[in-house]
Protein backbone atom coordinates (compact mmCIF):
# COMPACT_ATOMS: atom_id res chain seq x y z
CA UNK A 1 -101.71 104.08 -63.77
CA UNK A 2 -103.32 101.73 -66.05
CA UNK A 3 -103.33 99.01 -68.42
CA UNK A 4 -102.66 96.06 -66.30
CA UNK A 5 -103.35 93.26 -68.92
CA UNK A 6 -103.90 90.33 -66.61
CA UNK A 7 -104.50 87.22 -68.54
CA UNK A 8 -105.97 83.88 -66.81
CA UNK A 9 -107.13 81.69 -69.57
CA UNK A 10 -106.73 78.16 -67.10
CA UNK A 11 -109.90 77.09 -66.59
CA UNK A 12 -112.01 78.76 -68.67
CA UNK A 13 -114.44 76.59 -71.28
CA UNK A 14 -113.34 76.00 -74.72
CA UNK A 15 -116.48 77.98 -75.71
CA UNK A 16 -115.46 81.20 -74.04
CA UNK A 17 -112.81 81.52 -76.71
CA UNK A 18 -114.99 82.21 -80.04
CA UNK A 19 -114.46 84.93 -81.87
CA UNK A 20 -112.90 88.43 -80.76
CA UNK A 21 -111.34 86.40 -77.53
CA UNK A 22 -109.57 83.92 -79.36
CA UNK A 23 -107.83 86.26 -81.39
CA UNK A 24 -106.88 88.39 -78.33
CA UNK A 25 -105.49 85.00 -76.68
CA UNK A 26 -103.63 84.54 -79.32
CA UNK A 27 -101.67 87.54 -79.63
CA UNK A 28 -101.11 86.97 -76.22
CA UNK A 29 -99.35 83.71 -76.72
CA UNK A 30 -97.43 84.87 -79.33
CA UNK A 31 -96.07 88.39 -78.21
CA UNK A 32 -98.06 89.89 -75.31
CA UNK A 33 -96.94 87.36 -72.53
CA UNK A 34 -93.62 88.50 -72.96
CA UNK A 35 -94.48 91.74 -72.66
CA UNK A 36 -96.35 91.55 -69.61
CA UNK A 37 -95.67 90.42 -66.00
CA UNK A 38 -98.15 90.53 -62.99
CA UNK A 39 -95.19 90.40 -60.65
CA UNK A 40 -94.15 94.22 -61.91
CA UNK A 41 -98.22 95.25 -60.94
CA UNK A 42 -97.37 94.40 -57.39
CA UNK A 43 -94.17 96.57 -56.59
CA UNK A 44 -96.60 99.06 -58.84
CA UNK A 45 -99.08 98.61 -56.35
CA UNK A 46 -96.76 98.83 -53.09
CA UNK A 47 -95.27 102.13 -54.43
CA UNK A 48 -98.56 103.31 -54.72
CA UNK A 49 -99.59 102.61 -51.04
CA UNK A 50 -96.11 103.98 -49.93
CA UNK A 51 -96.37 107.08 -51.50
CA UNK A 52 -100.29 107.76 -49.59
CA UNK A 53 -101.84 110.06 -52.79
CA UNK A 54 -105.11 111.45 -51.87
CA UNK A 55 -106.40 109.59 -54.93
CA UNK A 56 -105.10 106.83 -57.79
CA UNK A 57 -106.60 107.21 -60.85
CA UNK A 58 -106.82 103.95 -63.01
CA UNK A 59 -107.53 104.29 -66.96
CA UNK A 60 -108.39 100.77 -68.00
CA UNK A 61 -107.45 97.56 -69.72
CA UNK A 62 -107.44 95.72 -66.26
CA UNK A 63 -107.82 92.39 -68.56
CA UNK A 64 -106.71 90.79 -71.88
CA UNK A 65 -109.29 88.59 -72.16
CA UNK A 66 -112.24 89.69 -70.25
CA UNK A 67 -112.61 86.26 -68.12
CA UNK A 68 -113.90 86.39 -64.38
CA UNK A 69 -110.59 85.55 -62.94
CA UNK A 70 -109.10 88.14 -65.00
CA UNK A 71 -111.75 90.18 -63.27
CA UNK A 72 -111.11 88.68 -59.76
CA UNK A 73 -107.62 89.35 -60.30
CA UNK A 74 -107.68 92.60 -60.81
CA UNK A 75 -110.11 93.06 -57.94
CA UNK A 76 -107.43 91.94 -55.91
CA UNK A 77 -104.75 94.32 -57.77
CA UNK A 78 -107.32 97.61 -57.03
CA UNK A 79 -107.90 96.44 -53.27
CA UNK A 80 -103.55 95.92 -53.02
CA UNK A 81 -103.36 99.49 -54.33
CA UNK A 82 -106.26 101.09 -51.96
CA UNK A 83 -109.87 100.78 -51.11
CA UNK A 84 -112.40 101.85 -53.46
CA UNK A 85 -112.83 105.37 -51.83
CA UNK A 86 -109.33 106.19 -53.02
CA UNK A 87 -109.10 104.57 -56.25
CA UNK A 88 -111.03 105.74 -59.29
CA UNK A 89 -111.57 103.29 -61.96
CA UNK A 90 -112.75 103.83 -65.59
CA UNK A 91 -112.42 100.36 -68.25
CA UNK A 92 -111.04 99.92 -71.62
CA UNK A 93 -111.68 98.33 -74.94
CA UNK A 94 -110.10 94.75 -73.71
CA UNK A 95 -112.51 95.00 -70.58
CA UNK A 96 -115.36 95.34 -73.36
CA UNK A 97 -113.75 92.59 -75.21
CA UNK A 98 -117.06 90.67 -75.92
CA UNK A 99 -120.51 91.68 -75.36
CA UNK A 100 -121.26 88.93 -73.41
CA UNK A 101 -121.48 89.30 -69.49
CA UNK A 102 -119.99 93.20 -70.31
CA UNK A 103 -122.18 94.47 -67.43
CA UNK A 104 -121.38 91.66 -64.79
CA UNK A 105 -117.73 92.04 -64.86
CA UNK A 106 -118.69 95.93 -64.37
CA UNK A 107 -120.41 94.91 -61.65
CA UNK A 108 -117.02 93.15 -60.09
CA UNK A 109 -115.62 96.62 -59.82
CA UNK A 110 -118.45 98.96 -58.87
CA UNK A 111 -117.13 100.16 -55.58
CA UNK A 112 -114.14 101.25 -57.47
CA UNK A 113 -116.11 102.94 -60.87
CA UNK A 114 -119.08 104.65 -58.33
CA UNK A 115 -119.27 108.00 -58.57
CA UNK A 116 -119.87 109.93 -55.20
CA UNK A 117 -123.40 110.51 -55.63
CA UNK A 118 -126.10 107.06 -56.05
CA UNK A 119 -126.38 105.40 -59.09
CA UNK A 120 -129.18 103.63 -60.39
CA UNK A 121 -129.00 100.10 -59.01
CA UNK A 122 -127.60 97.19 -60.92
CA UNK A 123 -125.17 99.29 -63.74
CA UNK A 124 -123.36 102.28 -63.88
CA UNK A 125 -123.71 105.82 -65.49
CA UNK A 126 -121.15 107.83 -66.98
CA UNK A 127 -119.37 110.11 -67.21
CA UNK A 128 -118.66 109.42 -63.20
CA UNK A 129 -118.01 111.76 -60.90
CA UNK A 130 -115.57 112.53 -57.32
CA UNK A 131 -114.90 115.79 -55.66
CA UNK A 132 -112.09 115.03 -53.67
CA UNK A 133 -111.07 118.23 -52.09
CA UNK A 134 -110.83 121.06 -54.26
CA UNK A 135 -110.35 118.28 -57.21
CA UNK A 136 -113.61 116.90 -59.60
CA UNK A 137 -112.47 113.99 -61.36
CA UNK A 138 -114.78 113.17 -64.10
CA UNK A 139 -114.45 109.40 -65.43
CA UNK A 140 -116.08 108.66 -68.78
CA UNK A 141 -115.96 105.28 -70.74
CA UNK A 142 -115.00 105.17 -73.92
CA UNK A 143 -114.80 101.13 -73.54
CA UNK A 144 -117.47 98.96 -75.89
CA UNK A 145 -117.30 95.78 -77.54
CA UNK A 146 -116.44 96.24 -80.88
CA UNK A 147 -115.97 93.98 -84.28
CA UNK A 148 -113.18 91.65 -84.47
CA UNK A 149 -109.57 93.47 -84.90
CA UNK A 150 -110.90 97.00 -83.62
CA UNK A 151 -109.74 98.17 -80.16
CA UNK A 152 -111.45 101.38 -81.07
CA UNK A 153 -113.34 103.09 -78.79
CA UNK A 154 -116.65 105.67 -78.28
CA UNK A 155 -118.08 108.04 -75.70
CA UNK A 156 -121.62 108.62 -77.41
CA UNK A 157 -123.71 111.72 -77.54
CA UNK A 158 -125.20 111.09 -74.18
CA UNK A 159 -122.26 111.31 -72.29
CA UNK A 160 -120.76 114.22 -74.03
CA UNK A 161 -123.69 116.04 -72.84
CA UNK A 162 -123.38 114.68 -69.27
CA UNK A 163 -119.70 115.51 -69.68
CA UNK A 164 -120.12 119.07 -70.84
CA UNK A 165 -122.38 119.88 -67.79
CA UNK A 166 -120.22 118.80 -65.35
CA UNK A 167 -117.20 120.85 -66.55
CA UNK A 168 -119.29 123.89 -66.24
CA UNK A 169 -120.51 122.78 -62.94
CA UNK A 170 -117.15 122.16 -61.74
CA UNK A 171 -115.85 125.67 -63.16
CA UNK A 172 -118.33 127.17 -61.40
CA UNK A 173 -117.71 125.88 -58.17
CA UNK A 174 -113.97 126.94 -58.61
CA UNK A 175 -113.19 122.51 -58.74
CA UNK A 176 -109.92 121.62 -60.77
CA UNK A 177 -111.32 119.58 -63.34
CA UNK A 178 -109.68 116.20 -64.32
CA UNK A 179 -110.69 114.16 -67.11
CA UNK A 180 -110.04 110.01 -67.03
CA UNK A 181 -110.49 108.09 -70.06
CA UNK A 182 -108.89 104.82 -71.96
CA UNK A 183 -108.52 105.96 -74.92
CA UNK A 184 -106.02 108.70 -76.26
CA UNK A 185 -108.50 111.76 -76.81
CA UNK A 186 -106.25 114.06 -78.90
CA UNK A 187 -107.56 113.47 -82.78
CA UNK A 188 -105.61 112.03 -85.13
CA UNK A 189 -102.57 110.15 -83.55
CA UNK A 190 -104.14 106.97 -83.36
CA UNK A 191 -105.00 104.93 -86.82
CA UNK A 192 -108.38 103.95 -87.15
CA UNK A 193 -108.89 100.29 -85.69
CA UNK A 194 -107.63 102.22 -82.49
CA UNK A 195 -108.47 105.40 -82.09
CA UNK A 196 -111.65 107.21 -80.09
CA UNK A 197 -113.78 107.93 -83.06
CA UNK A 198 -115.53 110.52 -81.83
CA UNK A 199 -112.33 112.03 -80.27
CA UNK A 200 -113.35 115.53 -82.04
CA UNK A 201 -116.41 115.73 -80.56
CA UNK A 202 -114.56 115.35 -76.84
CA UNK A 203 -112.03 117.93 -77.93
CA UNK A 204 -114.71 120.12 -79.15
CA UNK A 205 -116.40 119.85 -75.67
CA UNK A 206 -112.80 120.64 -73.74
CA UNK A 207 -112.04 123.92 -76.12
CA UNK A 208 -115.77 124.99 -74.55
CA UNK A 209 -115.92 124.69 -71.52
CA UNK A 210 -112.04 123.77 -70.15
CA UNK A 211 -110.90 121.10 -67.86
CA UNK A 212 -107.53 121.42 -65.90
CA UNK A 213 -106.25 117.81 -67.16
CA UNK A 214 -106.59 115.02 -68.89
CA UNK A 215 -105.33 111.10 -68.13
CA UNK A 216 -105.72 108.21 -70.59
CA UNK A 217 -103.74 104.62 -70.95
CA UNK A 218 -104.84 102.98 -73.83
CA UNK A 219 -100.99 103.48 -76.17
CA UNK A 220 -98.90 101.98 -73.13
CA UNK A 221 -96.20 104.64 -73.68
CA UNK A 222 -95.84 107.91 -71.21
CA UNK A 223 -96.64 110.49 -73.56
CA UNK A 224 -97.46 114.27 -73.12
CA UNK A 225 -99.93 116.08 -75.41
CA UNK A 226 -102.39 118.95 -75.20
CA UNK A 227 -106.14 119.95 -75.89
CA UNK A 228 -107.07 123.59 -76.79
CA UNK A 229 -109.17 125.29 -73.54
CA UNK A 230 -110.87 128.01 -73.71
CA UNK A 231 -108.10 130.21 -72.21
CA UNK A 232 -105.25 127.93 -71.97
CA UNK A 233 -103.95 124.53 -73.35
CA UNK A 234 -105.29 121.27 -71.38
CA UNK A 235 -102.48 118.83 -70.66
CA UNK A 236 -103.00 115.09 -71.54
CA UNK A 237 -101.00 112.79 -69.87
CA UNK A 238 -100.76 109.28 -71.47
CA UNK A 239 -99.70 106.49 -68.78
CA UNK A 240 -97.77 103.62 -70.09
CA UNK A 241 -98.81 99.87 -69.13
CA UNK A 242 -98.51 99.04 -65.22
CA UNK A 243 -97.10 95.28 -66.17
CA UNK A 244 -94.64 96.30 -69.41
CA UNK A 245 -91.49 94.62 -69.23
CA UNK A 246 -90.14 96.75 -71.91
CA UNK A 247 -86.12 98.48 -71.07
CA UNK A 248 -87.61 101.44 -73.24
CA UNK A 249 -88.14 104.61 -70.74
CA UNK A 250 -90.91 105.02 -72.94
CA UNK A 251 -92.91 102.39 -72.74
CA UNK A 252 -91.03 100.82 -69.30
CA UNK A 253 -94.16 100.36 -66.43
CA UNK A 254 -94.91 102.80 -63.83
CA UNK A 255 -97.01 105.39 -62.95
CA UNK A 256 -97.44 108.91 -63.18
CA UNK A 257 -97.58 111.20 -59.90
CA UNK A 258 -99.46 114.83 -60.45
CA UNK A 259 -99.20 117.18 -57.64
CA UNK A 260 -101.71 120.31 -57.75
CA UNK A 261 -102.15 123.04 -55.97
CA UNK A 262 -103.66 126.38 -56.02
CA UNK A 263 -101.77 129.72 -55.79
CA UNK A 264 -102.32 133.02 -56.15
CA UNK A 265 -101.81 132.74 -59.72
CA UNK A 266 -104.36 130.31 -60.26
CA UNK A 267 -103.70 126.39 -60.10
CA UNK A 268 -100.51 124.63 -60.47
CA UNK A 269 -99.96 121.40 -61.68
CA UNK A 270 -96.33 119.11 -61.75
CA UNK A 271 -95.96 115.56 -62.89
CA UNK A 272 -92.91 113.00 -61.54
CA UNK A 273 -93.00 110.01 -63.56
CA UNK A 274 -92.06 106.99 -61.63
CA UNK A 275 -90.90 103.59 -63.61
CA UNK A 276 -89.64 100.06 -62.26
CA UNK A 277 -86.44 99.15 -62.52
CA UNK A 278 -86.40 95.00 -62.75
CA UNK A 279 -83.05 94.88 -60.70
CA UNK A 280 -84.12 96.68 -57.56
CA UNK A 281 -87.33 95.54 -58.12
CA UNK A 282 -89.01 98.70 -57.00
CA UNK A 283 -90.32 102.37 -58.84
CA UNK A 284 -87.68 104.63 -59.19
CA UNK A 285 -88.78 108.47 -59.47
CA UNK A 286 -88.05 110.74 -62.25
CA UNK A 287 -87.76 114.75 -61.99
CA UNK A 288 -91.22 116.55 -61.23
CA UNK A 289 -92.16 118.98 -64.38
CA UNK A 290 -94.74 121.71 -64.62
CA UNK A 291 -98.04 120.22 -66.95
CA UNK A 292 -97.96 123.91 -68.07
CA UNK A 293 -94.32 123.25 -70.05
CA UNK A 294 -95.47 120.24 -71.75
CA UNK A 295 -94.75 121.23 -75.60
CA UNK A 296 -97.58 120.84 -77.90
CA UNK A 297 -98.48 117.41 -79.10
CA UNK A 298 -97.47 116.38 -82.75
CA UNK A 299 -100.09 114.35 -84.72
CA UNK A 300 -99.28 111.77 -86.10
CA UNK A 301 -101.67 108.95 -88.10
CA UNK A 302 -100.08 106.16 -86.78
CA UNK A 303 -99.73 104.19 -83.66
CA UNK A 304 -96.74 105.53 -82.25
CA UNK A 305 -96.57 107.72 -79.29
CA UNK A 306 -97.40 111.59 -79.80
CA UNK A 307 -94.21 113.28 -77.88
């Protein structure tokens, strides 16, 4: 799941609002609040609990505006959907909305963004990384504070690197690799003051050295798209916003379930969309699919969703 978009301006000094914040609280008072509702996140999060996954994978944008009781918030949101040992968390751009105080609202969610093994005290270091079972799930951030009107994001050199080294590890020790990221990391379907700029570099790495899947938020739309592996085609499974109150099936909340599981054939991998329906007030499950029968993504420089 991802994108919750929790916004809790009350309270919050008149100087917290300069620059990049005031223009992302107001484009939340003139479309986004209608858009969003907090009340959706919490059937999300019982249908979550109900369903008992070995592991929720969240991909960002817990916040609009970056305040601490946004951040608080959605403390409460990951702790309603499961304890940190179960719940994998990687941010997005509005998390990164200002520079300010970026690495103490980190520090709100740490339990939740740790990777298995210690980090160095104080911050963390990505790309993160759980083995869950016979699953590696490898969390990079791609979230930074950026210039007014961007909601681009970057990975940087350094964790490419990282990144590349743990797919190979992972191969090696037979792990299904899953990659978690905000942003979209196909090239060229987002335009530029959204995109992951260096979105070519990350494909480069996948075509390498492989991963099994990828998950990203970021477009709040489901969307299905591929990478090129080094044998076979990488799914990429875009999640649409957890608090949308959109009728669209597209961009209508919910969350995605993937089921894996190793055969003699190698792995195999099916995904069951489930969205809320506003009358029964609950997540209502789609059919399950094969990720292998996902048709090949079609790029498109725009903002609209790669199907």
């Amino acid at each position: 799941m991802s994108d919750f978009h929790l916004c809790r301006p009350q309270g919050a000094p008149l100087s917290a609002f300069a620059g990049k914040r005031l223009l992302s609280y107001l484009s939340w008072r003139l479309r986004r609040h209608r858009r969003h509702d907090p009340r959706i996140l919490a059937a999300l999060a019982r249908a979550a609990r109900d369903l008992k996954p070995d592991h929720v994978a969240v991909t960002g944008d817990l916040t609009q505006l970056a305040l601490s009781a946004e951040c608080e918030a959605a403390r409460r949101f990951l702790e309603a959907i499961g304890p940190p040992q179960r719940v994998f968390l990687v941010p997005g751009n509005h998390d990164a909305l200002v520079a300010d105080g970026w690495g103490a609202r980190l520090a709100r969610w740490a339990d939740y963004l740790a990777s298995d093994d210690p980090q160095p005290p104080g911050r963390t270091v990505w790309p993160t990384l759980r083995v869950r079972g016979p699953v590696a799930l490898i969390g990079l951030c791609s979230a930074n504070p950026t210039h007014p009107f961007s909601a681009a994001g970057r990975i940087g050199a350094d964790q490419l690197d990282r990144c590349a080294r743990l797919l190979e590890d992972a191969a090696r020790r037979s792990f299904y690799r899953v990659l978690l990221i905000h942003h979209p990391p196909v090239p060229g379907v987002l335009s530029a003051r959204k995109r992951l700029a260096d979105a070519g570099a990350l494909a480069g790495v996948v075509r390498q050295f492989g991963a099994e899947l990828v998950l990203h938020g970021h477009i709040h739309r489901r969307s299905r798209a591929c990478l090129p592996g080094p044998g076979a085609r990488v799914p990429v499974l875009g999640a649409a916003s957890a608090s949308e109150t959109s009728p669209d099936p597209i961009r209508r909340a919910g969350f995605g379930v993937v089921r894996i599981s190793r055969t003699s054939a190698g792995w195999e991998t099916t995904v069951q969309d489930h969205w809320y329906s506003a009358e029964q007030n609950r997540l209502l499950p789609g059919p399950r699919a094969p990720a292998a029968d996902f048709p090949p993504h079609l790029v498109l420089k725009s903002d609209k969703p790669y199907l």
